[in-house]
N, C-alpha and C. Protein backbone atom coordinates (compact mmCIF):
# COMPACT_ATOMS: atom_id res chain seq x y z
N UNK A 1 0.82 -1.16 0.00
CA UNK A 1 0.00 0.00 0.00
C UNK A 1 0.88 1.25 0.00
N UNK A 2 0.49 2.08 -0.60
CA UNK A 2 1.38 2.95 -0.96
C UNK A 2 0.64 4.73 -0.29
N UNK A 3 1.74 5.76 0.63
CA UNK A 3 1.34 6.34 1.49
C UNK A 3 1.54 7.68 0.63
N UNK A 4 0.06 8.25 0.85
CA UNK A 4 0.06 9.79 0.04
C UNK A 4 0.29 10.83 1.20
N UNK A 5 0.94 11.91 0.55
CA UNK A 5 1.40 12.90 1.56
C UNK A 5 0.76 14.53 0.52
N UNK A 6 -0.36 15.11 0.67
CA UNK A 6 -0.67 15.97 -0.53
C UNK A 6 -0.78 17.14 0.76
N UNK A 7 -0.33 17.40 1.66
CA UNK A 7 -0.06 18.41 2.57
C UNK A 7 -1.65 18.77 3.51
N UNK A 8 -2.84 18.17 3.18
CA UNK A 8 -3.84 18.30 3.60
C UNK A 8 -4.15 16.80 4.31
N UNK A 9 -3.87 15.74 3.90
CA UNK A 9 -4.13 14.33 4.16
C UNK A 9 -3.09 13.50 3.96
N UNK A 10 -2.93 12.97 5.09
CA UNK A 10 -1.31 12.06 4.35
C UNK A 10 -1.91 10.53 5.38
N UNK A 11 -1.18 9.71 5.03
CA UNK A 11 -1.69 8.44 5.34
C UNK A 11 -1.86 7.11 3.89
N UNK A 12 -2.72 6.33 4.01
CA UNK A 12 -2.61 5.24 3.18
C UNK A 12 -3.54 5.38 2.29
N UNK A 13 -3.81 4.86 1.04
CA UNK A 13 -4.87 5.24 -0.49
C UNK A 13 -6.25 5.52 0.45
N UNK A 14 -6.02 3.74 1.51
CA UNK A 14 -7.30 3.52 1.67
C UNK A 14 -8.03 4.54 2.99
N UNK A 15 -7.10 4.92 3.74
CA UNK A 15 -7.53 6.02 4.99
C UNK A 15 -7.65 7.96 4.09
N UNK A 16 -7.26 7.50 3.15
CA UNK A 16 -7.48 8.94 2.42
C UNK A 16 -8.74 8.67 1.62
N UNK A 17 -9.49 7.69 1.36
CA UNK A 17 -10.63 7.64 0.45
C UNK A 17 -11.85 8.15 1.73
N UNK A 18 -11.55 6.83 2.66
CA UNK A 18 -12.16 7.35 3.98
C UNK A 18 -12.33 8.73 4.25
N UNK A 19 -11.31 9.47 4.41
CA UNK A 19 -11.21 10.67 4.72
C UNK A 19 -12.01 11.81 3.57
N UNK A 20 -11.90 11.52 2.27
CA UNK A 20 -12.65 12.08 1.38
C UNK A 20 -14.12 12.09 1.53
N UNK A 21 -14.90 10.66 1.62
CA UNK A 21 -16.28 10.20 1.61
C UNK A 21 -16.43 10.93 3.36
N UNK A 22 -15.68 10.95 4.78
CA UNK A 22 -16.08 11.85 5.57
C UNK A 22 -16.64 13.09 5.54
N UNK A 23 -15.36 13.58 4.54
CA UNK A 23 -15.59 15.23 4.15
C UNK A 23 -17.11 15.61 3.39
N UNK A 24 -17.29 14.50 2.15
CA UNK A 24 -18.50 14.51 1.40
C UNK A 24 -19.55 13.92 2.20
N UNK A 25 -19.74 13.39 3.38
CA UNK A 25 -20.75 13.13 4.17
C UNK A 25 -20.95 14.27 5.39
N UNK A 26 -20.09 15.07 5.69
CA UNK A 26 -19.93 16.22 6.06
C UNK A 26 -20.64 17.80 5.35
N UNK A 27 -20.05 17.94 3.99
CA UNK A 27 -20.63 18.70 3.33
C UNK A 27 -22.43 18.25 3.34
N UNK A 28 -22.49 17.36 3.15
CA UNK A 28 -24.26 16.71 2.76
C UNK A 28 -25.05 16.78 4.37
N UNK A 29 -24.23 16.89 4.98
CA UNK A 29 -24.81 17.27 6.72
C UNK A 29 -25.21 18.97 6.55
N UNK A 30 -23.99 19.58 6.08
CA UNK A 30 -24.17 20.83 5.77
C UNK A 30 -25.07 21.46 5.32
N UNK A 31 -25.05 21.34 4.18
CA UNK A 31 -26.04 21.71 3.37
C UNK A 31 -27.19 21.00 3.78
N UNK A 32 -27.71 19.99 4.69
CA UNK A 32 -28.88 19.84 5.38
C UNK A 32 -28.61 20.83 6.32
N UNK A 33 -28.10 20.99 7.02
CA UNK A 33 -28.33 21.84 8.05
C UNK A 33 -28.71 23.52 7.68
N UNK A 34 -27.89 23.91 6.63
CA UNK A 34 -27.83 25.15 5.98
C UNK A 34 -30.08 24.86 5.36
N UNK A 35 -30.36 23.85 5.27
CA UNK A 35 -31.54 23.89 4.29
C UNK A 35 -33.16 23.76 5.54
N UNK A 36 -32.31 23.35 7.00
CA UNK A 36 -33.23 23.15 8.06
C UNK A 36 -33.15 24.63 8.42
N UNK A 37 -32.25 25.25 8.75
CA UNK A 37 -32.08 26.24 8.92
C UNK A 37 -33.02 27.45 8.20
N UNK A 38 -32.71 27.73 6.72
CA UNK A 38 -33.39 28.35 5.95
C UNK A 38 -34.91 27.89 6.33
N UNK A 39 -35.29 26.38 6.66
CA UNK A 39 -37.00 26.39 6.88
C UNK A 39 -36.88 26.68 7.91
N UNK A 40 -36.16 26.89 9.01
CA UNK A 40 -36.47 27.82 10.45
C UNK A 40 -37.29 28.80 10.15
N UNK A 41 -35.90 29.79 9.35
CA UNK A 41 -36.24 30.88 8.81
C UNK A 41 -37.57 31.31 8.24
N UNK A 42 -38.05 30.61 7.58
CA UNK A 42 -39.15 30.96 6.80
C UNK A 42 -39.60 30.19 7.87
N UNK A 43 -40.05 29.45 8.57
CA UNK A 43 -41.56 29.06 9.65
C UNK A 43 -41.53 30.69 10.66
N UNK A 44 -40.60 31.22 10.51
CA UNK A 44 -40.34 32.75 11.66
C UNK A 44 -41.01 34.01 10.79
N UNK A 45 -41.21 33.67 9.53
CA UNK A 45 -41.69 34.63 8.81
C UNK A 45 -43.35 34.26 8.57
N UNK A 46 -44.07 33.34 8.87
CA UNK A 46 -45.31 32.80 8.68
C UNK A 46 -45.43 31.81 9.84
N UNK A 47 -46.64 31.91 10.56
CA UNK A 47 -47.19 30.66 10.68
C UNK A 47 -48.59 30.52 10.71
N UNK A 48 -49.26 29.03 11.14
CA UNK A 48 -50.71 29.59 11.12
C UNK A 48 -50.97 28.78 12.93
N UNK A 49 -52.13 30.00 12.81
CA UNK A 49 -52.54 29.65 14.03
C UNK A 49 -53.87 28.86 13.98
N UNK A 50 -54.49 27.98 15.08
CA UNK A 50 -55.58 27.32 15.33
C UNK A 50 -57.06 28.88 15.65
N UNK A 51 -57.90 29.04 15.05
CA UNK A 51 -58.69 29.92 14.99
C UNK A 51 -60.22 29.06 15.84
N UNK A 52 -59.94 29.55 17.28
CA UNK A 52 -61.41 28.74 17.54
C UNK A 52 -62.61 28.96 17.35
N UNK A 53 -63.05 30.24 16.99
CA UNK A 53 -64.42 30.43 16.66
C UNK A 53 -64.23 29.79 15.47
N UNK A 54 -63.56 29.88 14.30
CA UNK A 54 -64.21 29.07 12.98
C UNK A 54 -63.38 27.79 13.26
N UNK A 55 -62.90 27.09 13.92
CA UNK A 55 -62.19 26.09 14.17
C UNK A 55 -61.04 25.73 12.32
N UNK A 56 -60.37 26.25 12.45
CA UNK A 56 -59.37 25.96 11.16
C UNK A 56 -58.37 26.63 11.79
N UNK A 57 -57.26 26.30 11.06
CA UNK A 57 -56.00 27.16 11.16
C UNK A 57 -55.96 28.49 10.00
N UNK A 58 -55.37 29.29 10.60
CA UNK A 58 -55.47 30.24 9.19
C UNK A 58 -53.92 31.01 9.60
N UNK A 59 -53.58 31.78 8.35
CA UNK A 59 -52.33 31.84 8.32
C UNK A 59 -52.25 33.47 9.01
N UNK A 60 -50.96 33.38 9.47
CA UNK A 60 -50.31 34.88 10.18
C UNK A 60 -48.74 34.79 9.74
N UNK A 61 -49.21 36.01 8.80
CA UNK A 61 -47.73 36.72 8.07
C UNK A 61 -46.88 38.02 9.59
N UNK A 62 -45.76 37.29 9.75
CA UNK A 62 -44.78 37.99 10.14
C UNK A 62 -44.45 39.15 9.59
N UNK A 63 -44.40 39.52 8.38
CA UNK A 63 -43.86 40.30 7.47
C UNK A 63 -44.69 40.46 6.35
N UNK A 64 -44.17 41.58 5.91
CA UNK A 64 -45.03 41.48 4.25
C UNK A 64 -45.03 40.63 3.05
N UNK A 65 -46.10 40.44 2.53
CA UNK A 65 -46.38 39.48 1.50
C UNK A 65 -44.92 39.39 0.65
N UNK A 66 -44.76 40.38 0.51
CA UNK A 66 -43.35 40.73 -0.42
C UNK A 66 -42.42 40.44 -0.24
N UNK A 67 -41.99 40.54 0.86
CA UNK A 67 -40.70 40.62 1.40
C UNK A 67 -40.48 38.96 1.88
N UNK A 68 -41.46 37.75 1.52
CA UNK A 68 -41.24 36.37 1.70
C UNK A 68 -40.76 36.18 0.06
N UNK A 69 -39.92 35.21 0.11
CA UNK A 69 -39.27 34.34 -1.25
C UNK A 69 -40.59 34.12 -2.14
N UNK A 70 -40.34 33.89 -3.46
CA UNK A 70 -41.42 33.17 -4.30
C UNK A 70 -41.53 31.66 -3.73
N UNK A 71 -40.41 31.21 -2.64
CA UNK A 71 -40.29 29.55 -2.65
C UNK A 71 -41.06 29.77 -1.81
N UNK A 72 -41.13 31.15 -0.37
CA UNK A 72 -41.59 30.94 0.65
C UNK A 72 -43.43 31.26 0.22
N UNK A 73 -43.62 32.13 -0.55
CA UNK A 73 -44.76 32.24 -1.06
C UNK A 73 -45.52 31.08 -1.33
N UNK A 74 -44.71 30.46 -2.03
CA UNK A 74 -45.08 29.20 -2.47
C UNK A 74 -45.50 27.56 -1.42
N UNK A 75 -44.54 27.74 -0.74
CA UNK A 75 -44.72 26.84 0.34
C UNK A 75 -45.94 27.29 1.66
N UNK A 76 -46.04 28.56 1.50
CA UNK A 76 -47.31 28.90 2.60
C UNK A 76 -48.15 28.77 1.47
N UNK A 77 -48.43 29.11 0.60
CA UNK A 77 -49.98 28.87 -0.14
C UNK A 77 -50.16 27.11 -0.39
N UNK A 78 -49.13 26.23 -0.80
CA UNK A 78 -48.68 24.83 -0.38
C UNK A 78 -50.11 24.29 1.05
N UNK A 79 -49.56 24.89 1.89
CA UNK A 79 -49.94 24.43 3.09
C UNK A 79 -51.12 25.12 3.65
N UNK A 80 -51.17 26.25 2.96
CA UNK A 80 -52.39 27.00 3.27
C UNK A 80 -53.86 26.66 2.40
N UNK A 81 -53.52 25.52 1.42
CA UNK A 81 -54.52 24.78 0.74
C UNK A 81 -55.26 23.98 1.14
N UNK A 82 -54.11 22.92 2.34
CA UNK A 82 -54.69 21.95 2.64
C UNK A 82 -55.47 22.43 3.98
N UNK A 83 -55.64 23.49 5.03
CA UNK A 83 -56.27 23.96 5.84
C UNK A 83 -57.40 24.09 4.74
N UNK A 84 -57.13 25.62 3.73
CA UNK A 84 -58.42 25.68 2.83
C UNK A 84 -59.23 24.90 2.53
N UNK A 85 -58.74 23.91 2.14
CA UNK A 85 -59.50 22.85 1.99
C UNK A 85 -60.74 22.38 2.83
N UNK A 86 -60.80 22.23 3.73
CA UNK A 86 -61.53 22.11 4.79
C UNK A 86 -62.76 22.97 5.55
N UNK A 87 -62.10 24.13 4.95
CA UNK A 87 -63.37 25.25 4.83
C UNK A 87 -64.62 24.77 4.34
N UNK A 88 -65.00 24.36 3.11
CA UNK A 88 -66.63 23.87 2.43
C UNK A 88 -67.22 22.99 3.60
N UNK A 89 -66.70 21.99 4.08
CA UNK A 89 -66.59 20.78 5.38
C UNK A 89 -67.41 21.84 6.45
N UNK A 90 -66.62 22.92 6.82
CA UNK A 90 -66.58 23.54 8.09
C UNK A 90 -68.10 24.26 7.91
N UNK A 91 -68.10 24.92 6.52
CA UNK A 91 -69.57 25.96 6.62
C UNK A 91 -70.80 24.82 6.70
N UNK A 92 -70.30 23.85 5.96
CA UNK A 92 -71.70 22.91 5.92
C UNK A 92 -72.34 22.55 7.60
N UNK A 93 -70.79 22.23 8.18
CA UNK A 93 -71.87 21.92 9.84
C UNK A 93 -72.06 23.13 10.12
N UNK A 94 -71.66 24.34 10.40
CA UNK A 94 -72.23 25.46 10.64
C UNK A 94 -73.65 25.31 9.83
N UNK A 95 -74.09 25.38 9.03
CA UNK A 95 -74.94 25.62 8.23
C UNK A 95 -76.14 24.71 8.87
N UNK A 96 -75.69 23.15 9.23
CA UNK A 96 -76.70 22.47 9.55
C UNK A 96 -77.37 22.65 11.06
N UNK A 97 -76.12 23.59 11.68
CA UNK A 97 -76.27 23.87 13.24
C UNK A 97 -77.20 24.73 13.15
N UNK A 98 -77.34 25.84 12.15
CA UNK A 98 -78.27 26.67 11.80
C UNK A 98 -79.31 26.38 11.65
N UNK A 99 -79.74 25.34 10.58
CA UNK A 99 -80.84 24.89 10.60
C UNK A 99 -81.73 24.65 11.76
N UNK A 100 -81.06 23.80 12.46
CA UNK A 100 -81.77 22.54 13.69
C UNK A 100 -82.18 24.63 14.77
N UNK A 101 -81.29 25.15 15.28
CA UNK A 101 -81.23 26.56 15.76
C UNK A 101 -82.68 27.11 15.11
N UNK A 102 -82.43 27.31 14.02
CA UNK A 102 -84.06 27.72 13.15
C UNK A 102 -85.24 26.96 13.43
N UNK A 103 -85.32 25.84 13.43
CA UNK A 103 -86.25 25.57 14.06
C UNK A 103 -86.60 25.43 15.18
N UNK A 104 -86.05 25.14 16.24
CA UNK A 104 -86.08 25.40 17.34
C UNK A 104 -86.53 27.21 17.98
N UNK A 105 -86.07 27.92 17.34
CA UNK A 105 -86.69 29.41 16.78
C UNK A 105 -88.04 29.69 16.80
N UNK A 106 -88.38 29.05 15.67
CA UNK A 106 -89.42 28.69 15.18
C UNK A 106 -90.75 28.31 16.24
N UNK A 107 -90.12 27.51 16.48
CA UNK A 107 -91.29 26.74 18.28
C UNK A 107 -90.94 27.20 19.17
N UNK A 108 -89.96 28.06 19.07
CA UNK A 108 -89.99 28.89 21.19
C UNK A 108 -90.90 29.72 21.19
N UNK A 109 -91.53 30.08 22.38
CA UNK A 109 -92.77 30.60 22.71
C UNK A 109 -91.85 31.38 24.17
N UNK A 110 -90.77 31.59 24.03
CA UNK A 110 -90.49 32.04 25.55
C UNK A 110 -89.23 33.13 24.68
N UNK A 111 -89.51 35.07 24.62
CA UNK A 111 -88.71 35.45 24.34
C UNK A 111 -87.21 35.63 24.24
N UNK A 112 -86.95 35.17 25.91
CA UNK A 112 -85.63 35.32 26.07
C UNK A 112 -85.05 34.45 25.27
N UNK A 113 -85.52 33.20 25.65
CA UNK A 113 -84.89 31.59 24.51
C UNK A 113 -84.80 32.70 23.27
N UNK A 114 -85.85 33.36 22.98
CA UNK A 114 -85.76 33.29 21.08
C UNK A 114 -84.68 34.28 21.16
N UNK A 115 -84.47 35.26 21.95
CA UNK A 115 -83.08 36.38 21.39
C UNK A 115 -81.96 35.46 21.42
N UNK A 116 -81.73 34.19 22.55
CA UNK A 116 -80.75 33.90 22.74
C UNK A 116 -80.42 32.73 21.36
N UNK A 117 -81.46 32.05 21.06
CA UNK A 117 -81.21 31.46 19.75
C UNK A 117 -81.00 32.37 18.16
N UNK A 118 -81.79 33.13 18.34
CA UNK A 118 -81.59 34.12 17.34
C UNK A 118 -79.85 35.08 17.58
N UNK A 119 -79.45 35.09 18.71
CA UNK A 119 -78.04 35.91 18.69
C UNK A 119 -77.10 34.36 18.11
N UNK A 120 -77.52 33.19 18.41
CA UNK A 120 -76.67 31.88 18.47
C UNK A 120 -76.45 32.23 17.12
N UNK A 121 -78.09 32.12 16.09
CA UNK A 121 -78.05 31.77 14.90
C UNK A 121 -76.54 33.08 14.22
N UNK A 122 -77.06 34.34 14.71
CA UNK A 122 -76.38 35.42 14.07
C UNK A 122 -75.02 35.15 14.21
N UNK A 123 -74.34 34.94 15.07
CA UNK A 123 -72.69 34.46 15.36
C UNK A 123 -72.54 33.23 14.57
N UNK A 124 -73.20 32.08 14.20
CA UNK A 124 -72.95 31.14 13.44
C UNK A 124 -72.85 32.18 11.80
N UNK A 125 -73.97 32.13 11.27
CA UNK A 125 -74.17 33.04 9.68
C UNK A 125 -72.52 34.45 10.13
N UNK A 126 -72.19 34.78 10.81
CA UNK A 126 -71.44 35.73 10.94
C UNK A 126 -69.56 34.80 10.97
N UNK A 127 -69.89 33.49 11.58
CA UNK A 127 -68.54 32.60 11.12
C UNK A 127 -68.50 32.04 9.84
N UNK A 128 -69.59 31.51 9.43
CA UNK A 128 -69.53 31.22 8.07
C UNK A 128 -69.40 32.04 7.03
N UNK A 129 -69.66 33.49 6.82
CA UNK A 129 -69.35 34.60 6.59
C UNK A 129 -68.03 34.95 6.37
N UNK A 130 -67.07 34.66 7.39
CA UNK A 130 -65.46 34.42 7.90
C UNK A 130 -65.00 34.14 7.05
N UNK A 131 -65.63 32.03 7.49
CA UNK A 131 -65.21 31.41 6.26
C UNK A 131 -64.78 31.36 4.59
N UNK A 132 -66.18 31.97 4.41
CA UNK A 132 -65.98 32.56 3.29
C UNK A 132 -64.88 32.84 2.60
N UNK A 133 -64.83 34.62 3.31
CA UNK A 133 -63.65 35.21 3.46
C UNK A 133 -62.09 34.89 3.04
N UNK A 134 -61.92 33.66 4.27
CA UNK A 134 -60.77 33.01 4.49
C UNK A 134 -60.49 32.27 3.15
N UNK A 135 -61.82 31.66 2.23
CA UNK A 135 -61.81 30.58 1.70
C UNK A 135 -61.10 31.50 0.47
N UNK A 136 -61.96 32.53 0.10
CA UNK A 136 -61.05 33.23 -0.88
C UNK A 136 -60.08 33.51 -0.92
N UNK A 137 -59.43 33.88 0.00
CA UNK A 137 -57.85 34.67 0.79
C UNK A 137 -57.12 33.94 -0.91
N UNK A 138 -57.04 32.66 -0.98
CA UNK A 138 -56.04 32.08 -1.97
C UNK A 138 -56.20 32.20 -2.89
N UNK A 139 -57.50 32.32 -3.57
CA UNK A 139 -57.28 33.32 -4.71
C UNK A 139 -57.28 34.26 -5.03
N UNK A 140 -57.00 35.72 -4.15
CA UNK A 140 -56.00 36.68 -3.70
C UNK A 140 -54.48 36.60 -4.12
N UNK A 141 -54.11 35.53 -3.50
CA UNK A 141 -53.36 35.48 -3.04
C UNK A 141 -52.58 34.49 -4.73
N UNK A 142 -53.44 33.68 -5.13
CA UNK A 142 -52.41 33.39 -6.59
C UNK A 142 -52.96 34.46 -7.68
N UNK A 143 -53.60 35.31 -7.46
CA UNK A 143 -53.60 36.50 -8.79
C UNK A 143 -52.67 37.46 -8.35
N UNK A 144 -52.40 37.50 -6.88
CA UNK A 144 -50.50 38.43 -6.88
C UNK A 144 -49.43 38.08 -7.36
N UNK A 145 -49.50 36.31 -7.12
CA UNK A 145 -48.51 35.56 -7.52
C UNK A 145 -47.87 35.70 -8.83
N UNK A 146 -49.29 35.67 -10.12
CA UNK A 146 -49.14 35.46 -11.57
C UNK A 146 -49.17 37.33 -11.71
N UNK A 147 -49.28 38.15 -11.11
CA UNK A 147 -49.01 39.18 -11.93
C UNK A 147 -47.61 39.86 -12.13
């Protein structure tokens, strides 16, 4: 076996190959770490929070729309789909809570009950309303993207 001496690594073929594939399993740590890092970064510039009156998560920008990457843009609207998603789901039981509320409306004979079902009904129609809202946010949000 024959011993290399190149002023950085000296030793035998086979403890210098070693030493190479270290370095390149090193760099590949790196650049993971450099790439966990950067998603630190961007989870510090966005996150979403749990919203309990409409029960979904919805998103909270740190910063301005602008001033996030097209990747980071991209990766919150990514993730801000699959919450979206869930919105149509969410108004429908609102909607049916409404109903059953309406009728019950309907047959109270005792005022106070009816303001207090009638304020119920109004805060429900006033989350789904939200919803709405929220549900659009993303397509807002990809006609900034494409312009």
């Amino acid at each position: 076996m024959s011993v290399i001496d190149d002023g950085a690594f000296t030793g035998t073929c086979d403890k210098w190959y070693i030493t190479i594939e270290k370095i390149e399993q090193c760099r590949q740590v790196s650049n993971l770490d450099k790439r966990c890092a950067e998603k630190d970064v961007r989870m510090e510039r966005y996150r979403f929070d749990w919203n309990e009156r409409l029960q979904i998560h919805t998103p909270v920008l740190l910063c301005e729309w602008e001033q996030l990457s097209i990747h980071e843009q991209n990766s919150l609207l990514m993730s801000w789909e699959v919450f979206r998603g869930r919105i149509p789901d969410r108004i429908f039981e609102l909607e049916r809570v409404i109903i059953v509320k309406q009728q019950a409306l309907y047959e109270e004979d005792c005022f106070e009950e009816s303001c207090r079902l009638n304020s119920e009904i109004a805060e429900l129609a006033s989350a789904i309303n939200d919803l709405h809202i929220w549900y659009r946010t993303q397509q807002d949000a990809d006609a900034k993207l494409h312009q």
